[in-house]
Each structure stands twice: as C-alpha cells, then as structure tokens.
C-alpha atoms as a PDB file:
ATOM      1  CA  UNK A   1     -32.527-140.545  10.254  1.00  0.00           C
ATOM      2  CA  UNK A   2     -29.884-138.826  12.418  1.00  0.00           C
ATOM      3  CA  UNK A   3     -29.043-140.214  16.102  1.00  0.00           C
ATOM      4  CA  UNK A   4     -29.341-137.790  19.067  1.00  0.00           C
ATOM      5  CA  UNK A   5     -28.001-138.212  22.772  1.00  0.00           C
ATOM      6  CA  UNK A   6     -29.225-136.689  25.502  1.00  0.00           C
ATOM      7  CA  UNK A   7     -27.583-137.020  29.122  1.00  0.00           C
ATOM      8  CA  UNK A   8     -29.832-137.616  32.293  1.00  0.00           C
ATOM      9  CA  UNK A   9     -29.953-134.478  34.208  1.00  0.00           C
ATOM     10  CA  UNK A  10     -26.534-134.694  36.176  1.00  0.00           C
ATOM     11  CA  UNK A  11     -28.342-134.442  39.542  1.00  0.00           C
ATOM     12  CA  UNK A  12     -30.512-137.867  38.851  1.00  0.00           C
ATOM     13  CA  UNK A  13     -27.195-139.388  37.122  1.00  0.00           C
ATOM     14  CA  UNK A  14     -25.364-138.456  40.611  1.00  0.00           C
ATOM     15  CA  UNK A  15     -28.558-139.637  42.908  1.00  0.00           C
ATOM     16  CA  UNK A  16     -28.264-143.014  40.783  1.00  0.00           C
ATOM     17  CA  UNK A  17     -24.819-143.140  41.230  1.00  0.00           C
ATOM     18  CA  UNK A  18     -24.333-142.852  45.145  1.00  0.00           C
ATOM     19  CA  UNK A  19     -27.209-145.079  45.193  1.00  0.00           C
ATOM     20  CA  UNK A  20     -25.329-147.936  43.751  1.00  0.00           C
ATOM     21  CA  UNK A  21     -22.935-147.658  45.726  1.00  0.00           C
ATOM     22  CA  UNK A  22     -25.014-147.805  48.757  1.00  0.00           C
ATOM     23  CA  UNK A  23     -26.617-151.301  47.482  1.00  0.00           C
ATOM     24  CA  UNK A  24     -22.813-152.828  46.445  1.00  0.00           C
ATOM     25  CA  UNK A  25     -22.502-152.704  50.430  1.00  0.00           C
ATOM     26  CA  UNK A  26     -24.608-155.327  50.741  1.00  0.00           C
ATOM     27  CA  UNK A  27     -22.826-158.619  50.489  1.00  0.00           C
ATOM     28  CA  UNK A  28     -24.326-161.373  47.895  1.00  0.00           C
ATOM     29  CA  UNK A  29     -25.538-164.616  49.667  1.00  0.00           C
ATOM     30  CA  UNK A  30     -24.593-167.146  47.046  1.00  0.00           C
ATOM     31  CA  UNK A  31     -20.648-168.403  46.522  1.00  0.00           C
ATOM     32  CA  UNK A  32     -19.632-169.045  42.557  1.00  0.00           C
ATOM     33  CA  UNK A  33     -20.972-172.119  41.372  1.00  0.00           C
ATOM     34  CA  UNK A  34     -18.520-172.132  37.967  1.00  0.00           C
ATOM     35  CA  UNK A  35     -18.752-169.863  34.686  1.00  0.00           C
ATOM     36  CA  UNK A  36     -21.381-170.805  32.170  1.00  0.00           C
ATOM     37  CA  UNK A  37     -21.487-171.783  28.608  1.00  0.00           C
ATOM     38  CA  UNK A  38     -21.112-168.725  26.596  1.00  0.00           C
ATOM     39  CA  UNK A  39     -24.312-167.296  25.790  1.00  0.00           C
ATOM     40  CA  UNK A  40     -24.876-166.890  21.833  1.00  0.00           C
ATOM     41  CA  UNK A  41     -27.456-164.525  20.420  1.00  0.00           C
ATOM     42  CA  UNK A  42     -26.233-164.463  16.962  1.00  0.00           C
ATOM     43  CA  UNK A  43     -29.776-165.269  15.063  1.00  0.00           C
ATOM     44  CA  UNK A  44     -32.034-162.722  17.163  1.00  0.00           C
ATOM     45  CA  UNK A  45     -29.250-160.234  16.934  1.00  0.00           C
ATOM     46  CA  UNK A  46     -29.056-160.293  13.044  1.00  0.00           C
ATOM     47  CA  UNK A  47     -33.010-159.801  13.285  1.00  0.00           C
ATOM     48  CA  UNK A  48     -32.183-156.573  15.771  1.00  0.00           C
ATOM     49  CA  UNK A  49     -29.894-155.252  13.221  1.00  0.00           C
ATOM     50  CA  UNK A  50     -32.224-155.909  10.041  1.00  0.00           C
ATOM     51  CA  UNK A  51     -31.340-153.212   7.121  1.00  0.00           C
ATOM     52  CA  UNK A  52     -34.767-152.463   7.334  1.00  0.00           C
ATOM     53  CA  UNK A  53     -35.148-151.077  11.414  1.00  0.00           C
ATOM     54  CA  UNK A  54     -34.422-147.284  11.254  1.00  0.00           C
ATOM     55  CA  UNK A  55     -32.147-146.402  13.513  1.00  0.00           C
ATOM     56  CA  UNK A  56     -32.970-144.304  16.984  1.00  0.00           C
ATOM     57  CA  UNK A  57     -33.694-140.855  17.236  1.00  0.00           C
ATOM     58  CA  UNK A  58     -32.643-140.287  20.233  1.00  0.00           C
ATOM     59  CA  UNK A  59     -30.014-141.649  22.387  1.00  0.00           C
ATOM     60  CA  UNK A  60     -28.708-141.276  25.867  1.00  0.00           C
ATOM     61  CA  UNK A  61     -24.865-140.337  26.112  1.00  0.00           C
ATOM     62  CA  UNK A  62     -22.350-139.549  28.802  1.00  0.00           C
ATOM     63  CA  UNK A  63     -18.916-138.307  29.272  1.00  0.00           C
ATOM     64  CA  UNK A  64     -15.903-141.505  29.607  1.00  0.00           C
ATOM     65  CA  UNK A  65     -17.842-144.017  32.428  1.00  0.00           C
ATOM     66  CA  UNK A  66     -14.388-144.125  34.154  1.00  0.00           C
ATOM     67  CA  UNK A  67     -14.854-140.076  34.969  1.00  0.00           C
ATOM     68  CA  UNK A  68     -18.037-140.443  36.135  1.00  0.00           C
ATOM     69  CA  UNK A  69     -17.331-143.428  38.421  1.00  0.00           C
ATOM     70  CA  UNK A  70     -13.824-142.137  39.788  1.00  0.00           C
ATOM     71  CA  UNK A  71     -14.574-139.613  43.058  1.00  0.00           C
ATOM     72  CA  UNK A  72     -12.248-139.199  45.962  1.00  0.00           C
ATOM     73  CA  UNK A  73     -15.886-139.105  48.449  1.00  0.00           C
ATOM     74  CA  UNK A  74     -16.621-142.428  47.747  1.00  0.00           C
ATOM     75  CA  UNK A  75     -15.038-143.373  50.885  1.00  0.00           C
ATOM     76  CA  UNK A  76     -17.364-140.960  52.996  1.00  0.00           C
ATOM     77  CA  UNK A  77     -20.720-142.023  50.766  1.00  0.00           C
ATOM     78  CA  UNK A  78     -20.010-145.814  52.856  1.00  0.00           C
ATOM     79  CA  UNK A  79     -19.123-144.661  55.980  1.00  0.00           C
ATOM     80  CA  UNK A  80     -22.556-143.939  56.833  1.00  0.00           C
ATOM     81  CA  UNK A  81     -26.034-143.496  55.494  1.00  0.00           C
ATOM     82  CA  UNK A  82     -26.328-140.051  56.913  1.00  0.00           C
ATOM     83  CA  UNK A  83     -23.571-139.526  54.309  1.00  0.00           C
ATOM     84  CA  UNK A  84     -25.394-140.459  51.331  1.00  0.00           C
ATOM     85  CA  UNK A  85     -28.906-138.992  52.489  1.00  0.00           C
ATOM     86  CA  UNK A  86     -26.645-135.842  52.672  1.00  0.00           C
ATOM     87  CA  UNK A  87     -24.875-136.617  49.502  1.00  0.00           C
ATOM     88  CA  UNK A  88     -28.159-137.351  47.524  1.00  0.00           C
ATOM     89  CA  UNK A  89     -29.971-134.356  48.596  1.00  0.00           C
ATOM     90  CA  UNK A  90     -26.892-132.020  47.100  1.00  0.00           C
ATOM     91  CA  UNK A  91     -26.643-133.568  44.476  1.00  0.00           C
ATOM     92  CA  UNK A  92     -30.375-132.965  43.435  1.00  0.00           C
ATOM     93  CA  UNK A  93     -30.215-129.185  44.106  1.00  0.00           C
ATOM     94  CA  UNK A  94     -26.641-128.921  42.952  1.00  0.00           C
ATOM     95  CA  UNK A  95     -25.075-126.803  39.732  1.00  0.00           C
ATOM     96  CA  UNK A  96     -23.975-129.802  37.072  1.00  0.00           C
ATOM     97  CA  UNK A  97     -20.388-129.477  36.423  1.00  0.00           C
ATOM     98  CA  UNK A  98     -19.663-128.158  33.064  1.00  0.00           C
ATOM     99  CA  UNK A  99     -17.891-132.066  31.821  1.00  0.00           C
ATOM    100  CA  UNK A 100     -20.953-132.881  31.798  1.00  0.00           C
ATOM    101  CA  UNK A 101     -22.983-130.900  29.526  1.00  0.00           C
ATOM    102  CA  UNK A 102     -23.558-132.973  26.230  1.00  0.00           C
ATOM    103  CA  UNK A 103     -24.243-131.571  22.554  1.00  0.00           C
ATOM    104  CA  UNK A 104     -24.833-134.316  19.774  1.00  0.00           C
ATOM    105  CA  UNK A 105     -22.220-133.916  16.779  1.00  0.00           C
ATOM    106  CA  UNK A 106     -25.155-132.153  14.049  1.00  0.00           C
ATOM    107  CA  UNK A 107     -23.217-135.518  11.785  1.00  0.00           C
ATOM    108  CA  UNK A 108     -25.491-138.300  12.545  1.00  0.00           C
ATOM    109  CA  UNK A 109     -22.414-140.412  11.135  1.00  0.00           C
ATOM    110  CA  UNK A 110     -19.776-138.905  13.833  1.00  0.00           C
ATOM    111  CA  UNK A 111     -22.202-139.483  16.244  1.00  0.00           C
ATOM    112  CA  UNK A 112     -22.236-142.911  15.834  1.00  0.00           C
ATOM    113  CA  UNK A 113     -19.496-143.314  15.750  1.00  0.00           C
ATOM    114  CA  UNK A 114     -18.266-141.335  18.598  1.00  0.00           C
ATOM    115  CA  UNK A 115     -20.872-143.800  20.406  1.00  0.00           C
ATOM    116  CA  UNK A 116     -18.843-147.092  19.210  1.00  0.00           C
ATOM    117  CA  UNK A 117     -15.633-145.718  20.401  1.00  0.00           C
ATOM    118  CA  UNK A 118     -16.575-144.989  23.413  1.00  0.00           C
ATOM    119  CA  UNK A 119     -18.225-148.236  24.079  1.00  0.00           C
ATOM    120  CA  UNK A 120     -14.159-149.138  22.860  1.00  0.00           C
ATOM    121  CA  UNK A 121     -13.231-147.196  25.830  1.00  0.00           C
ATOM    122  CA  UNK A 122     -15.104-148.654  27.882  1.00  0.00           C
ATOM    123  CA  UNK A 123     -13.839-152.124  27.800  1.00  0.00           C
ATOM    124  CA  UNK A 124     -10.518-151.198  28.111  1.00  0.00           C
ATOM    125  CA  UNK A 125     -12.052-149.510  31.344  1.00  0.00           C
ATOM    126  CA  UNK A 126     -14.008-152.514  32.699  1.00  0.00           C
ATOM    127  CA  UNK A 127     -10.456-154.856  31.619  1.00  0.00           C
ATOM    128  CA  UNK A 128      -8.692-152.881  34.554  1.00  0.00           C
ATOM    129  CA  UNK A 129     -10.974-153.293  36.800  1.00  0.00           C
ATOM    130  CA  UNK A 130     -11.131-157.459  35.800  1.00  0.00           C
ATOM    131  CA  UNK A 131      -6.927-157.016  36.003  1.00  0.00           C
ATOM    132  CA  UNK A 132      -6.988-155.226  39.302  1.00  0.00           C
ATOM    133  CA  UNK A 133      -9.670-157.039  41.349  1.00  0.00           C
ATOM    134  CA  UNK A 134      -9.591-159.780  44.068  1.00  0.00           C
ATOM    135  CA  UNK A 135     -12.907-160.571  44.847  1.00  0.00           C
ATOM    136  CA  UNK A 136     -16.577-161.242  43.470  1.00  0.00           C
ATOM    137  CA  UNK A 137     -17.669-158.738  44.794  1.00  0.00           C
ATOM    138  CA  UNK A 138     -16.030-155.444  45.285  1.00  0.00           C
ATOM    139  CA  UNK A 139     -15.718-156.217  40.841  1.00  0.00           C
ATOM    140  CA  UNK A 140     -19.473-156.564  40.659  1.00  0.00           C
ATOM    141  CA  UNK A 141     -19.884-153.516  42.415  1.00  0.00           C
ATOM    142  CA  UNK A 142     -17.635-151.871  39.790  1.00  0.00           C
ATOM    143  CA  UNK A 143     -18.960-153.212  36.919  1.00  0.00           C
ATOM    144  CA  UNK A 144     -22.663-153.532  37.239  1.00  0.00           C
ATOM    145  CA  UNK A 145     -23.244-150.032  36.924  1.00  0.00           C
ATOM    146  CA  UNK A 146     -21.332-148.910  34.573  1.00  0.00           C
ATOM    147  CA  UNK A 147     -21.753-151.734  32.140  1.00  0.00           C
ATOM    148  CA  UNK A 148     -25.058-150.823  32.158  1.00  0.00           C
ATOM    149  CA  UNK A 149     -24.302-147.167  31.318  1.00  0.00           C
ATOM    150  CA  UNK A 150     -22.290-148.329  28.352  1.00  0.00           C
ATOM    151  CA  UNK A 151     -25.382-150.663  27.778  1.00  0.00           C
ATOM    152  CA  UNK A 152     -28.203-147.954  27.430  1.00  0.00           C
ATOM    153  CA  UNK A 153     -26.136-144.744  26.896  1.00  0.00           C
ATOM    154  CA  UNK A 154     -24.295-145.689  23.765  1.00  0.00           C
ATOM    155  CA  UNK A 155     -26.850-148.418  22.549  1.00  0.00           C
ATOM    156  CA  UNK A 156     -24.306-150.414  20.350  1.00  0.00           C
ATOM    157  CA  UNK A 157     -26.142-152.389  18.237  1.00  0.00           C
ATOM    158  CA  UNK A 158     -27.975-149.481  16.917  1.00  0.00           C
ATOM    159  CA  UNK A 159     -25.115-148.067  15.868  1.00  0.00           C
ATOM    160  CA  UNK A 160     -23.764-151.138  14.249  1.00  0.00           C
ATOM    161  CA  UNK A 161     -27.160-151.080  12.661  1.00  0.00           C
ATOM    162  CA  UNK A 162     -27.247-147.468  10.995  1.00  0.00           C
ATOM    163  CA  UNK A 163     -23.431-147.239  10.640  1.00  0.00           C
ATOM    164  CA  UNK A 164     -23.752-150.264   8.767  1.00  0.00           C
ATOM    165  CA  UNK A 165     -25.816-148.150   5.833  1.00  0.00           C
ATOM    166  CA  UNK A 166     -22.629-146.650   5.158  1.00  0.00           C
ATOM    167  CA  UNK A 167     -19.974-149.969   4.607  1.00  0.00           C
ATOM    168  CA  UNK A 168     -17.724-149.675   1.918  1.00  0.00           C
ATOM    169  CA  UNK A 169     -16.964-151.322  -0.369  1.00  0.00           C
ATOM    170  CA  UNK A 170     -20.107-152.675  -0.848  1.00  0.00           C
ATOM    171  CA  UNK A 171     -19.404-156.545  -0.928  1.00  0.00           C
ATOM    172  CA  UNK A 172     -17.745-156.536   2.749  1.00  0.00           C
ATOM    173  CA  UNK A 173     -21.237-155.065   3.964  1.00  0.00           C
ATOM    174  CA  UNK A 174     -21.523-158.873   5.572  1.00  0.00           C
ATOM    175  CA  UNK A 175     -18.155-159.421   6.932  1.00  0.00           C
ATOM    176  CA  UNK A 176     -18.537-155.604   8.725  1.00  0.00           C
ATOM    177  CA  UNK A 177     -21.932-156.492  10.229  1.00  0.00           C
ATOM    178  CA  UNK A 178     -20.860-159.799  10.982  1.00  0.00           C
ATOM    179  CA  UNK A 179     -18.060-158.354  12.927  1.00  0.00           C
ATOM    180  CA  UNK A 180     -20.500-155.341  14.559  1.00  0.00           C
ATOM    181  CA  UNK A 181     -23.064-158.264  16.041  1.00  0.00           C
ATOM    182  CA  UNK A 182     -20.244-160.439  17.316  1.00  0.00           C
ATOM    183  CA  UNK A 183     -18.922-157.184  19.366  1.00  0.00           C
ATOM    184  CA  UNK A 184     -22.670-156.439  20.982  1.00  0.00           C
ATOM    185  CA  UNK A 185     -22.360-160.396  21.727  1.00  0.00           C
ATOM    186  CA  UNK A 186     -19.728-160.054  23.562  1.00  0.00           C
ATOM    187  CA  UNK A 187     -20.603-157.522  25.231  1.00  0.00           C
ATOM    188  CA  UNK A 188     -24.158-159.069  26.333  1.00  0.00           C
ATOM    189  CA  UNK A 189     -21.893-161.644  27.581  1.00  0.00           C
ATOM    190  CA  UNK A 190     -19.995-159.354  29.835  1.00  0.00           C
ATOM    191  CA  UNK A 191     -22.996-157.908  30.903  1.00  0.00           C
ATOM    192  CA  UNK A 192     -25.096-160.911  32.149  1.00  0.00           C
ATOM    193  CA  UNK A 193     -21.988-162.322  33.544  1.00  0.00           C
ATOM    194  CA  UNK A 194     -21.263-159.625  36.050  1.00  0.00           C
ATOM    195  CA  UNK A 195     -25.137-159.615  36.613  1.00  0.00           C
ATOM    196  CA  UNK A 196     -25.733-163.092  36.734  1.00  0.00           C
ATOM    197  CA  UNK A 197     -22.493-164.876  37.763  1.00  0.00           C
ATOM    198  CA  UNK A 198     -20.415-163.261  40.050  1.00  0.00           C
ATOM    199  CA  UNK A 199     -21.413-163.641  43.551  1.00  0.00           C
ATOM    200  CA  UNK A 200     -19.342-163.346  46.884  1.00  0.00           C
ATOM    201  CA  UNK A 201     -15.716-164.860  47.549  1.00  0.00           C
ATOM    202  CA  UNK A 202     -12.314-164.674  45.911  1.00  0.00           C
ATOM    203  CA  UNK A 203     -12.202-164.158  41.973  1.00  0.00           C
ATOM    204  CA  UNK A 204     -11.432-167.140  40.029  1.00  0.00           C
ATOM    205  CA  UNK A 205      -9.606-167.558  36.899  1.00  0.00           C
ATOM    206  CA  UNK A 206     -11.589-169.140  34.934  1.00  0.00           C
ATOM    207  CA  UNK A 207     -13.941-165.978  35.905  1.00  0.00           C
ATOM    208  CA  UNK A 208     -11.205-163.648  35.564  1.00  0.00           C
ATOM    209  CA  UNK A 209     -10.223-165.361  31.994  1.00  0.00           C
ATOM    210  CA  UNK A 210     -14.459-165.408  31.279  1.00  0.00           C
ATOM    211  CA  UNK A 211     -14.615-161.608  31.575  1.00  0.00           C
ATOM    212  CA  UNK A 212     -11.283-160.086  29.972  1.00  0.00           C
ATOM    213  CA  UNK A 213     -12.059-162.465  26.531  1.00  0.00           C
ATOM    214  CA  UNK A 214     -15.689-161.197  25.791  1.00  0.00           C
ATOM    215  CA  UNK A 215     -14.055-157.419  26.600  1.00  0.00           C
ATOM    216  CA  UNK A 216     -11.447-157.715  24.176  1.00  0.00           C
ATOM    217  CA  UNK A 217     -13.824-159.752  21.539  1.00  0.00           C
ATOM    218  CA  UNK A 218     -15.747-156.929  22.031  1.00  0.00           C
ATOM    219  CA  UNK A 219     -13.361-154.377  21.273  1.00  0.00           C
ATOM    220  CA  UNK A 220     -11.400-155.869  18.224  1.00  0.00           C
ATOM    221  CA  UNK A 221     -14.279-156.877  16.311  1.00  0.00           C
ATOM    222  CA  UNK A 222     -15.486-153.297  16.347  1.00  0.00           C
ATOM    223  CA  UNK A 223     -11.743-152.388  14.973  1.00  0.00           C
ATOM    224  CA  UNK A 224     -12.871-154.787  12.155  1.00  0.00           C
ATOM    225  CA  UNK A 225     -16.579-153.226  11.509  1.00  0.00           C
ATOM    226  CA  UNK A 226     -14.692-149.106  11.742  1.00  0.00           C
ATOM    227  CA  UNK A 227     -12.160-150.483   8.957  1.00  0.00           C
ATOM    228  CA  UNK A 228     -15.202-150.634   6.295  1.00  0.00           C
ATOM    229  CA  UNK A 229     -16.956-147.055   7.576  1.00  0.00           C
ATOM    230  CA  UNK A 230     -15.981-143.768   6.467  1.00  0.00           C
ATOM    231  CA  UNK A 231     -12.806-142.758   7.791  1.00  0.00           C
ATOM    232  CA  UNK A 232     -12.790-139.136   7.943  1.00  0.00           C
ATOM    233  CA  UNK A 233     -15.939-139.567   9.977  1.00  0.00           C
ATOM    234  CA  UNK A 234     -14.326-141.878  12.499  1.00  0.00           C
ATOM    235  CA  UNK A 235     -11.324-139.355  13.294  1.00  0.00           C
ATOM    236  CA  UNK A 236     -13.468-136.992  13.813  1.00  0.00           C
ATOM    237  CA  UNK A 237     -15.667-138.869  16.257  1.00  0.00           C
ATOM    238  CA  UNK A 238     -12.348-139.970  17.747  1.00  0.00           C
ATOM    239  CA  UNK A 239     -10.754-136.256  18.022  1.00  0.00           C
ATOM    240  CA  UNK A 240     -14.037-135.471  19.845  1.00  0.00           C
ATOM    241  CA  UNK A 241     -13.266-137.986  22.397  1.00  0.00           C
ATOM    242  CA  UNK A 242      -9.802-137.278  22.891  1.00  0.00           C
ATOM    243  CA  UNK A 243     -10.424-133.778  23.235  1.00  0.00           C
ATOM    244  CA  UNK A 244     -13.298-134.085  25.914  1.00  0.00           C
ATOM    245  CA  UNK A 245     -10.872-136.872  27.882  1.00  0.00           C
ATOM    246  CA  UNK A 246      -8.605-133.899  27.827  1.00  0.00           C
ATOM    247  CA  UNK A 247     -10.974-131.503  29.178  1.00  0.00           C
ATOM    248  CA  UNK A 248     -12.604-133.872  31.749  1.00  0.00           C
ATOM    249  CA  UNK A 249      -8.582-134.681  32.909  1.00  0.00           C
ATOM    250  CA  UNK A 250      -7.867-130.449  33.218  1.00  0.00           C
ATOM    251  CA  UNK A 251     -11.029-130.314  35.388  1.00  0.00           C
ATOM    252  CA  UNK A 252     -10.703-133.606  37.917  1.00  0.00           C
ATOM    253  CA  UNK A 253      -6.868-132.545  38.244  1.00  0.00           C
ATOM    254  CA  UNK A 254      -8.019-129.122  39.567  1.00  0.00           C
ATOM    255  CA  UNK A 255      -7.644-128.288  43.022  1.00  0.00           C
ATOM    256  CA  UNK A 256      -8.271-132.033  43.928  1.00  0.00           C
ATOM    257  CA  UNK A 257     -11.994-131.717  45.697  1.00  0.00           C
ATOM    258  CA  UNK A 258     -13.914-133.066  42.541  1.00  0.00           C
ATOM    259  CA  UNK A 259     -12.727-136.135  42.226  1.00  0.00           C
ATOM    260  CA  UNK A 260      -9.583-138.325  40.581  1.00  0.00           C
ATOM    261  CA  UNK A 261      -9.814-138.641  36.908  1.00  0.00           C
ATOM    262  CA  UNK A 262      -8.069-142.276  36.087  1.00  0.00           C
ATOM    263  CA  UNK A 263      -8.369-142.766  31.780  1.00  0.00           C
ATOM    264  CA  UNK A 264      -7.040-145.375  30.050  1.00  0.00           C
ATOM    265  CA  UNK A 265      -4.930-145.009  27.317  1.00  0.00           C
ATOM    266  CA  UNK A 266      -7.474-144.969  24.433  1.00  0.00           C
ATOM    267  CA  UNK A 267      -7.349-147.800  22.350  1.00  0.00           C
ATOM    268  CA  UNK A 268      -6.967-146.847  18.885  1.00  0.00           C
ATOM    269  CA  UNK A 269      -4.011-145.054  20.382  1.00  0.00           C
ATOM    270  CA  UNK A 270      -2.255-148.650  20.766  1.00  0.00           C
ATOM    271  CA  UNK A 271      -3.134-150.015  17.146  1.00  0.00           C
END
C-alpha cells in the first residue's frame, strides 16, 4: 500500500510554531537530577514492525526541520506578547510560502525513503544544537519541538516497517530490521530525554554525551538498514532532498526578511 504525506496547512504549522516558542520562555522549576538508564523498547518495537501491519496511508511531511525553525523574528516573537498575538494572527490569514508546498513522490518506495533520510538529517540537525548549547534549557526549547516534528511527520518506524518488504538479499532481511528498530530506539531515547530529563541549569556532560550517542546510533544504523534496500530508489529519494535543501537555501538567502536558512551538510554526503 503506498505512503502519502501531507503537510499541516502552513498557517497552523506557523501558529504552532510561535507558540512554542512563547511556552520555552517559561523557565522549568526542577534542576537535573542525573541521566537515566537507557530506555530499551526492543520487544514491543519488533511487535510495531510485524511483517504483517500494513504500512500507513497517509503521512505527515515537512520541508528540512532546521528551515522551518531558523527565522531572523524570533527575537521580536519574545520581546513581547503583543508580538506573537500579532505574529499568530498573520500567520493564520497569511499566503504559505511556496518551500512549503509538499507533493508525495507517486513511488511509495522513494517516499519512504525520502522520509528515513530526512529523519538522517535531522539528527545531524538536533547534534548541533547538543554541540552548540550551554544550558538545559535554551536546548530543550530547541529540541522539543522539532524532535517531535521528526517524530510524527516522518513516522520512522513505519518506514522501517514497509521498506523492510523490499530487503535484499533475502537472508539479511533480520540484520536490516534489526538495524531499522535499533535507529527508532534511539531515537525514542532522544526524544523522552529532552522531554523528560532536561530541566533548568548548565548542560552537563554526561547529558551532553547522553544526547549526541542515541543521535548518531540513530543515524548509522539507518546507513546499515538503506545498504539492503533498493538503491536506485534511495538516490532518488536523496536527489529529492538535496534539490529541495537547494531551493529552500535560494529562497531564505533572498532579500534577508524571511528568515536565515542554516543546513547541515547532509550526511550521506560525508560517507
């Protein structure tokens, strides 16, 4: 059954956007109380990704996270709420910017694939901001959101489920799955992390070290699951994101009132 995407109206996308912003102002209460034992899924994960589930027939997509997340008026959405009432209301009755229209690949297999490489992206993304930050929270504030884009836009584990139809040869179906359900693991572990575990205060190490491991697990056991799935469908799910990143970059670096476009250097690009 193919996979569709569909992207939220841009409007709501941009409402839910300044929003988030507005609600990283507020400071948590708690300080860090350590990291915790890495959370392991692996049995009710295998269940998820049974042969036998069919795999979506629809799901939600979105241009590179970073692009969406990178805008020069952040500074004026938290200078005031005036600013973001004002903000908010424009961007309901707004015309969506043309980066962000969306049409699914019509091959179900590219499209999964152009899902899994972005979610690549994406933790090459969320590794700068780990690198770059200096505090609890100013990196939850970061990451909450758009791991959670990643999260329910691309859907990884049903693409590791319905890509998985497709292994070859046939005897390293196993290891490729094995390596698909390890990289939504990680992942998940990412994700309740940032939800869960960082808090207010300076960012530790250990926290630091915590983060940037499940983000790279993430991404190189996907590099082992696309080494078993049909490669002239993976290049062309990667030429589509290349060529969007390209178009999104020609757009942002425009006359410099839509934003700053900041991608990462994609990372197939540094195999």
């Amino acid at each position: 059954m193919p996979i569709r995407a569909l992207l939220p109206p841009p409007p709501l996308l941009a409402l839910v956007l300044l929003l988030s912003v507005l609600a990283a102002v507020v400071p948590e209460a708690n300080a860090w109380t350590g990291p915790p034992k890495t959370r392991r899924r692996t049995s009710s994960l295998y269940a998820a990704a049974s042969p036998s589930q069919s795999p979506p027939t629809e799901c939600r997509s979105s241009p590179s996270i970073d692009g969406l997340l990178t805008t020069n008026r952040r500074d004026a959405v938290l200078s005031t709420m005036g600013a973001v009432s004002s903000a908010a209301a424009l961007a309901l009755v707004g015309n969506p910017s043309p980066s962000f229209a969306y049409a699914p690949d019509p091959d179900p297999q590219r499209e999964s694939l152009y899902f899994v490489s972005r979610v690549q992206e994406a933790t090459v993304q969320q590794e700068r901001f780990v690198d770059r930050a200096s505090r609890q929270e100013d990196l939850k504030s970061k990451m909450k959101l758009t791991l959670r884009l990643v999260e329910k836009n691309y859907r990884l584990l049903d693409q590791i489920n319905y890509m998985s139809a497709y292994v070859t040869p046939s005897q390293k179906v196993v290891e490729a799955t094995s390596a698909g359900v390890e990289a939504v693991e990680a992942l998940q572990n990412a994700i309740d992390y940032v939800r869960d575990e960082l808090k207010s205060g300076p960012l530790e190490e250990e926290q630091r070290e915590y983060l940037v491991e499940n983000l790279r697990t993430c991404r190189e056991q996907l590099f082992v699951f696309l080494k078993y799935v049909p490669q002239d469908k993976l290049e062309g799910a990667r030429k589509r994101v290349e060529d969007e990143n390209v178009s999104n970059r020609e757009e942002y670096d425009g006359d410099g009132t839509e934003g700053v476009y900041n991608p990462v250097v994609l990372p197939w690009k540094n195999q």
